[in-house]
N, C-alpha and C. Protein backbone atom coordinates (compact mmCIF):
# COMPACT_ATOMS: atom_id res chain seq x y z
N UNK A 1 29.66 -153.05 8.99
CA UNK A 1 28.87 -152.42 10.02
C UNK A 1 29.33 -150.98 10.15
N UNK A 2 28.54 -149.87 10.89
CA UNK A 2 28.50 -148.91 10.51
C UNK A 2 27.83 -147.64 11.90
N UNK A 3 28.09 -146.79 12.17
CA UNK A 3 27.11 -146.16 12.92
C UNK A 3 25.70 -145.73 11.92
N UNK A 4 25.10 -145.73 12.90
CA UNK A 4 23.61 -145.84 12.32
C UNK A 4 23.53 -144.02 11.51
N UNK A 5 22.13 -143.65 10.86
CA UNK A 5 22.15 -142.67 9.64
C UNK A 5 22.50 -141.45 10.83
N UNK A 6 21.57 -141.64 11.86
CA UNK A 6 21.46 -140.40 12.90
C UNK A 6 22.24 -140.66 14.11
N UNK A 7 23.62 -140.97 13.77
CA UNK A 7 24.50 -141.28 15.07
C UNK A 7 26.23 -140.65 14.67
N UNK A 8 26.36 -139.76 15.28
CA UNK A 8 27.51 -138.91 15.74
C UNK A 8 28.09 -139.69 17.21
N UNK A 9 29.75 -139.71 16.53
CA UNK A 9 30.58 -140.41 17.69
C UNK A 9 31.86 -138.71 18.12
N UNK A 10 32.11 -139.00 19.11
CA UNK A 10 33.02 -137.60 19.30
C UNK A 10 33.69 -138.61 20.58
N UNK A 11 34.73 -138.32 20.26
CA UNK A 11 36.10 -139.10 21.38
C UNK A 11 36.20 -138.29 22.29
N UNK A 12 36.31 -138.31 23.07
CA UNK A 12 36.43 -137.89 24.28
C UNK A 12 37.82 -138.55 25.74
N UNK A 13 38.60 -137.57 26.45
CA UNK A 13 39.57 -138.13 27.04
C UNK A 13 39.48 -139.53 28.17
N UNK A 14 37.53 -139.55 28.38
CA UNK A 14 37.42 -140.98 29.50
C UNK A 14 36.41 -141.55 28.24
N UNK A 15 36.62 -141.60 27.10
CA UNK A 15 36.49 -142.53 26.36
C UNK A 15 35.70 -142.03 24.66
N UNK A 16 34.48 -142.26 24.83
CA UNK A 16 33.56 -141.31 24.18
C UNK A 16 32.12 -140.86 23.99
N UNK A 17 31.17 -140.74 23.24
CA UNK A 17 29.97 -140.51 23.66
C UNK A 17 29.27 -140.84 22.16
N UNK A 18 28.69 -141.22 22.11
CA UNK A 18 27.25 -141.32 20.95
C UNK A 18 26.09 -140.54 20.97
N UNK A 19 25.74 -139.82 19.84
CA UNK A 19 25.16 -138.79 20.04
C UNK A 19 24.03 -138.88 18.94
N UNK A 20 22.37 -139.27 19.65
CA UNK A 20 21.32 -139.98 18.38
C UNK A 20 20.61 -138.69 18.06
N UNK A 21 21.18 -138.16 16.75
CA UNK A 21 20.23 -136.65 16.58
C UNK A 21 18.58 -136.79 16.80
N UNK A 22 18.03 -137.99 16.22
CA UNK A 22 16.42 -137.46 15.89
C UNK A 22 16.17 -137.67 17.38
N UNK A 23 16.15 -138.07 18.71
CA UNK A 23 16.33 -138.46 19.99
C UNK A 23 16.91 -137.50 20.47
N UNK A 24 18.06 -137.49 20.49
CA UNK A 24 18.65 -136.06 21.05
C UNK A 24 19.13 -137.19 22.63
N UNK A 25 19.49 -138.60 22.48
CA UNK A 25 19.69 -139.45 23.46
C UNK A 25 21.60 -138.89 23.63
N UNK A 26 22.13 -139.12 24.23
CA UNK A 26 23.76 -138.71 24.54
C UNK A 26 24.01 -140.18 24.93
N UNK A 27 25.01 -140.94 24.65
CA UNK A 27 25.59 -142.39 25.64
C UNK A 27 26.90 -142.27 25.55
N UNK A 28 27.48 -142.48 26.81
CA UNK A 28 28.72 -142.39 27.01
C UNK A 28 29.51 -143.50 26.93
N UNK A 29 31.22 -143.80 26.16
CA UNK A 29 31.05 -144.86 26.14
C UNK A 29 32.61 -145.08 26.72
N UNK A 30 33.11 -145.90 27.53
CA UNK A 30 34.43 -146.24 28.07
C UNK A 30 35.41 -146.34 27.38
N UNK A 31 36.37 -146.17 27.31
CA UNK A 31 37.60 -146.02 26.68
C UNK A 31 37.86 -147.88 25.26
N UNK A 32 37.49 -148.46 26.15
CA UNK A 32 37.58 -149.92 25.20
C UNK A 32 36.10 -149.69 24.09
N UNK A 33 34.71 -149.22 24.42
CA UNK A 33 33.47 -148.72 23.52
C UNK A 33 34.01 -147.89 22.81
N UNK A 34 34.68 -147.13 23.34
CA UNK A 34 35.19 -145.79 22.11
C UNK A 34 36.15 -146.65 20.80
N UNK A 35 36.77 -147.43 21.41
CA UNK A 35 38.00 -147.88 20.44
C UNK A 35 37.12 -148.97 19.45
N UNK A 36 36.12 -149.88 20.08
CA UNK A 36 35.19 -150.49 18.76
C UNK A 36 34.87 -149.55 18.16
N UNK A 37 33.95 -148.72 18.47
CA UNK A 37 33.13 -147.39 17.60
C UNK A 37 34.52 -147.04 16.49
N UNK A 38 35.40 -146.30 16.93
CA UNK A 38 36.78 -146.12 15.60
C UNK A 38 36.75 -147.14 14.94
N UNK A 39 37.18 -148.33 15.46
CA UNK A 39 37.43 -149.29 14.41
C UNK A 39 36.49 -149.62 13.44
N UNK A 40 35.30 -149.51 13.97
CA UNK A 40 33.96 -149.77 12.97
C UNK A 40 33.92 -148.92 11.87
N UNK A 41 34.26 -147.82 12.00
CA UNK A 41 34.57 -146.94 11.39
C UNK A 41 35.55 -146.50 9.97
N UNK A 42 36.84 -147.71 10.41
CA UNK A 42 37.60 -147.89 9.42
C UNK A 42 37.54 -149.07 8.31
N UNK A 43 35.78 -149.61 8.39
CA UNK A 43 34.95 -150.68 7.75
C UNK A 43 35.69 -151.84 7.98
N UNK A 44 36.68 -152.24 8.91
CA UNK A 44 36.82 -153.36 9.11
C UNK A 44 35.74 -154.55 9.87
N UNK A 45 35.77 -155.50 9.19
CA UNK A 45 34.64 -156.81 9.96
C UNK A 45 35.09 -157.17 11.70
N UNK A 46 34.20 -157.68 11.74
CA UNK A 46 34.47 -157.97 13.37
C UNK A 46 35.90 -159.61 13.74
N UNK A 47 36.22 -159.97 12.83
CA UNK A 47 37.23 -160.97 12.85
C UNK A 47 38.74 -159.40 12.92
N UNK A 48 38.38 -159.15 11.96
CA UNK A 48 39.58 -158.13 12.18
C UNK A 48 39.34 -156.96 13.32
N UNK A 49 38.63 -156.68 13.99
CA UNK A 49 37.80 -156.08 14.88
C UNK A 49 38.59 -156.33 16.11
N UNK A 50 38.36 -157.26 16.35
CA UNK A 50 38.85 -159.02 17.40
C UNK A 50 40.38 -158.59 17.55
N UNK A 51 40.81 -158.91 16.74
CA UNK A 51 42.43 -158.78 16.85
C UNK A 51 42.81 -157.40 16.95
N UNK A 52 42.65 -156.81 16.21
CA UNK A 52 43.51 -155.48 16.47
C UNK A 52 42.85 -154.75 17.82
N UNK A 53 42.14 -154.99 18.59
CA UNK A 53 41.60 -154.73 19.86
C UNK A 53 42.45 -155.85 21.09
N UNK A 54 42.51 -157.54 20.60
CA UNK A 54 43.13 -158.08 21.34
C UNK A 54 44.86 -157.52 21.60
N UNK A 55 44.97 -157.20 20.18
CA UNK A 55 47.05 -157.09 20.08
C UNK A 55 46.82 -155.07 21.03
N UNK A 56 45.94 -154.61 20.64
CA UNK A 56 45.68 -152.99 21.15
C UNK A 56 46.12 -153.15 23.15
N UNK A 57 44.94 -153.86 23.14
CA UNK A 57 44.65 -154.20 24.98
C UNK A 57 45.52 -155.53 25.47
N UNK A 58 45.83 -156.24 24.72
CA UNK A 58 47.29 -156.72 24.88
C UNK A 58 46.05 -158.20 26.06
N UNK A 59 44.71 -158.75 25.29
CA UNK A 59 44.00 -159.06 25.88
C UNK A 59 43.59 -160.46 25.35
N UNK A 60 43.43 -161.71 25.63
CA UNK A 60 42.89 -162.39 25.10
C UNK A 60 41.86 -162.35 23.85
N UNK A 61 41.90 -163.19 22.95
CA UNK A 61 40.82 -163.16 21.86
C UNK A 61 39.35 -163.54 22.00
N UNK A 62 39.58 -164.20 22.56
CA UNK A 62 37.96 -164.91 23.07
C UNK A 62 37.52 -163.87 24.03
N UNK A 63 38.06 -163.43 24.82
CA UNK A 63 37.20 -162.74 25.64
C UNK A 63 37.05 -160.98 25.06
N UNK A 64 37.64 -160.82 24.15
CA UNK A 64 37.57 -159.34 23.65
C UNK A 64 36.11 -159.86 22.56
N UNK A 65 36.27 -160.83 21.86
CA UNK A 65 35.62 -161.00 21.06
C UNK A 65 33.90 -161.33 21.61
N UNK A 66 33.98 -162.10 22.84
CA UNK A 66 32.50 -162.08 23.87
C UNK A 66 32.13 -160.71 23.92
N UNK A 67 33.08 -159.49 24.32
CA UNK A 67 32.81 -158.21 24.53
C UNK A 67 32.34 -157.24 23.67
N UNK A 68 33.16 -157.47 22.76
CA UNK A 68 32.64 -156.98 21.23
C UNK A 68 31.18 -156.96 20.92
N UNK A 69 30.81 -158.71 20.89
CA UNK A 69 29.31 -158.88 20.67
C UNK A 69 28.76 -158.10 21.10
N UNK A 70 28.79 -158.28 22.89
CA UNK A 70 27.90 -157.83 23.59
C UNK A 70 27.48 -156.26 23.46
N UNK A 71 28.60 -155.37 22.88
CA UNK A 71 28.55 -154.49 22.58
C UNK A 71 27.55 -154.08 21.60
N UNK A 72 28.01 -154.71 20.87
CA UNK A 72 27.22 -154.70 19.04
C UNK A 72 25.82 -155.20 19.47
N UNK A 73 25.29 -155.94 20.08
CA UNK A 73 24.25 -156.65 20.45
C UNK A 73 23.21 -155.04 21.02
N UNK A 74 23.84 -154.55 21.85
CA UNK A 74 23.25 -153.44 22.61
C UNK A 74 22.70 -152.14 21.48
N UNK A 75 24.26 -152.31 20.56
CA UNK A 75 24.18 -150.97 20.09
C UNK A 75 22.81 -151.02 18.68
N UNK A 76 23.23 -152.17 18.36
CA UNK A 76 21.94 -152.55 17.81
C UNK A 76 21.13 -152.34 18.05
N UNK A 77 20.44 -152.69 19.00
CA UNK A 77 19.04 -152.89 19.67
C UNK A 77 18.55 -151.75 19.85
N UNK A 78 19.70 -150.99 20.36
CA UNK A 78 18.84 -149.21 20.60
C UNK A 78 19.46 -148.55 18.93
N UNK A 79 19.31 -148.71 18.02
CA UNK A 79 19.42 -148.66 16.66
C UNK A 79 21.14 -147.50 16.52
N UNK A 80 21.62 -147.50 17.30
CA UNK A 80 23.08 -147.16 17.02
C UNK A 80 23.76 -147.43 15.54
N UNK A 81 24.07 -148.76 15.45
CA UNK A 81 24.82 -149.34 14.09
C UNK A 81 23.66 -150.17 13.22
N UNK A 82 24.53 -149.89 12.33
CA UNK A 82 23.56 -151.32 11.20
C UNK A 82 24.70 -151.48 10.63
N UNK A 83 24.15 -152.46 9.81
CA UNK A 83 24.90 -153.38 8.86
C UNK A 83 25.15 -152.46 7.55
N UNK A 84 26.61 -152.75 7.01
CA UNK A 84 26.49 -152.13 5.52
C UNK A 84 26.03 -152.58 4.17
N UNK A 85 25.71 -151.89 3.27
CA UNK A 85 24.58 -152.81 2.63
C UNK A 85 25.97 -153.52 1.75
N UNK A 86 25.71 -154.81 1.30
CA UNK A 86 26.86 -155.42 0.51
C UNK A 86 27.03 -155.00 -0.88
């Protein structure tokens, strides 16, 4: 998974922001959104995703991993990420 063709991430100190060029949409994203967005980044899958966010936030697995989705679920939908092609 991947940020989408027209999506710029920039970190920021209360977390970070997504930035959809052909839209020109801005979304801001909380300090735990910012840290999926990096990790996605370093092409790791969402099993490894999971953990190094649970051992990061020092947080349960199951419930980082509910969060995750829900994340990915959103960012999807408003065409943020896609999938990488295999």
């Amino acid at each position: 998974m991947q940020l989408g063709k027209y999506v710029k991430f920039r970190e920021e100190r209360f977390g970070g922001v997504l930035f959809e060029t052909r839209t020109e949409k801005v979304y801001t994203l909380n300090p735990t959104a910012a840290a999926v967005i990096k990790e996605l980044g370093t092409g790791c899958d969402v099993a490894q995703l999971t953990q190094r966010l649970a051992d990061r936030f020092q947080a349960p697995a199951g419930s980082i991993e509910q969060d995750i989705a829900a994340l990915i679920g959103d960012l999807r939908e408003k065409g943020l990420v896609e999938d990488t092609a295999a």
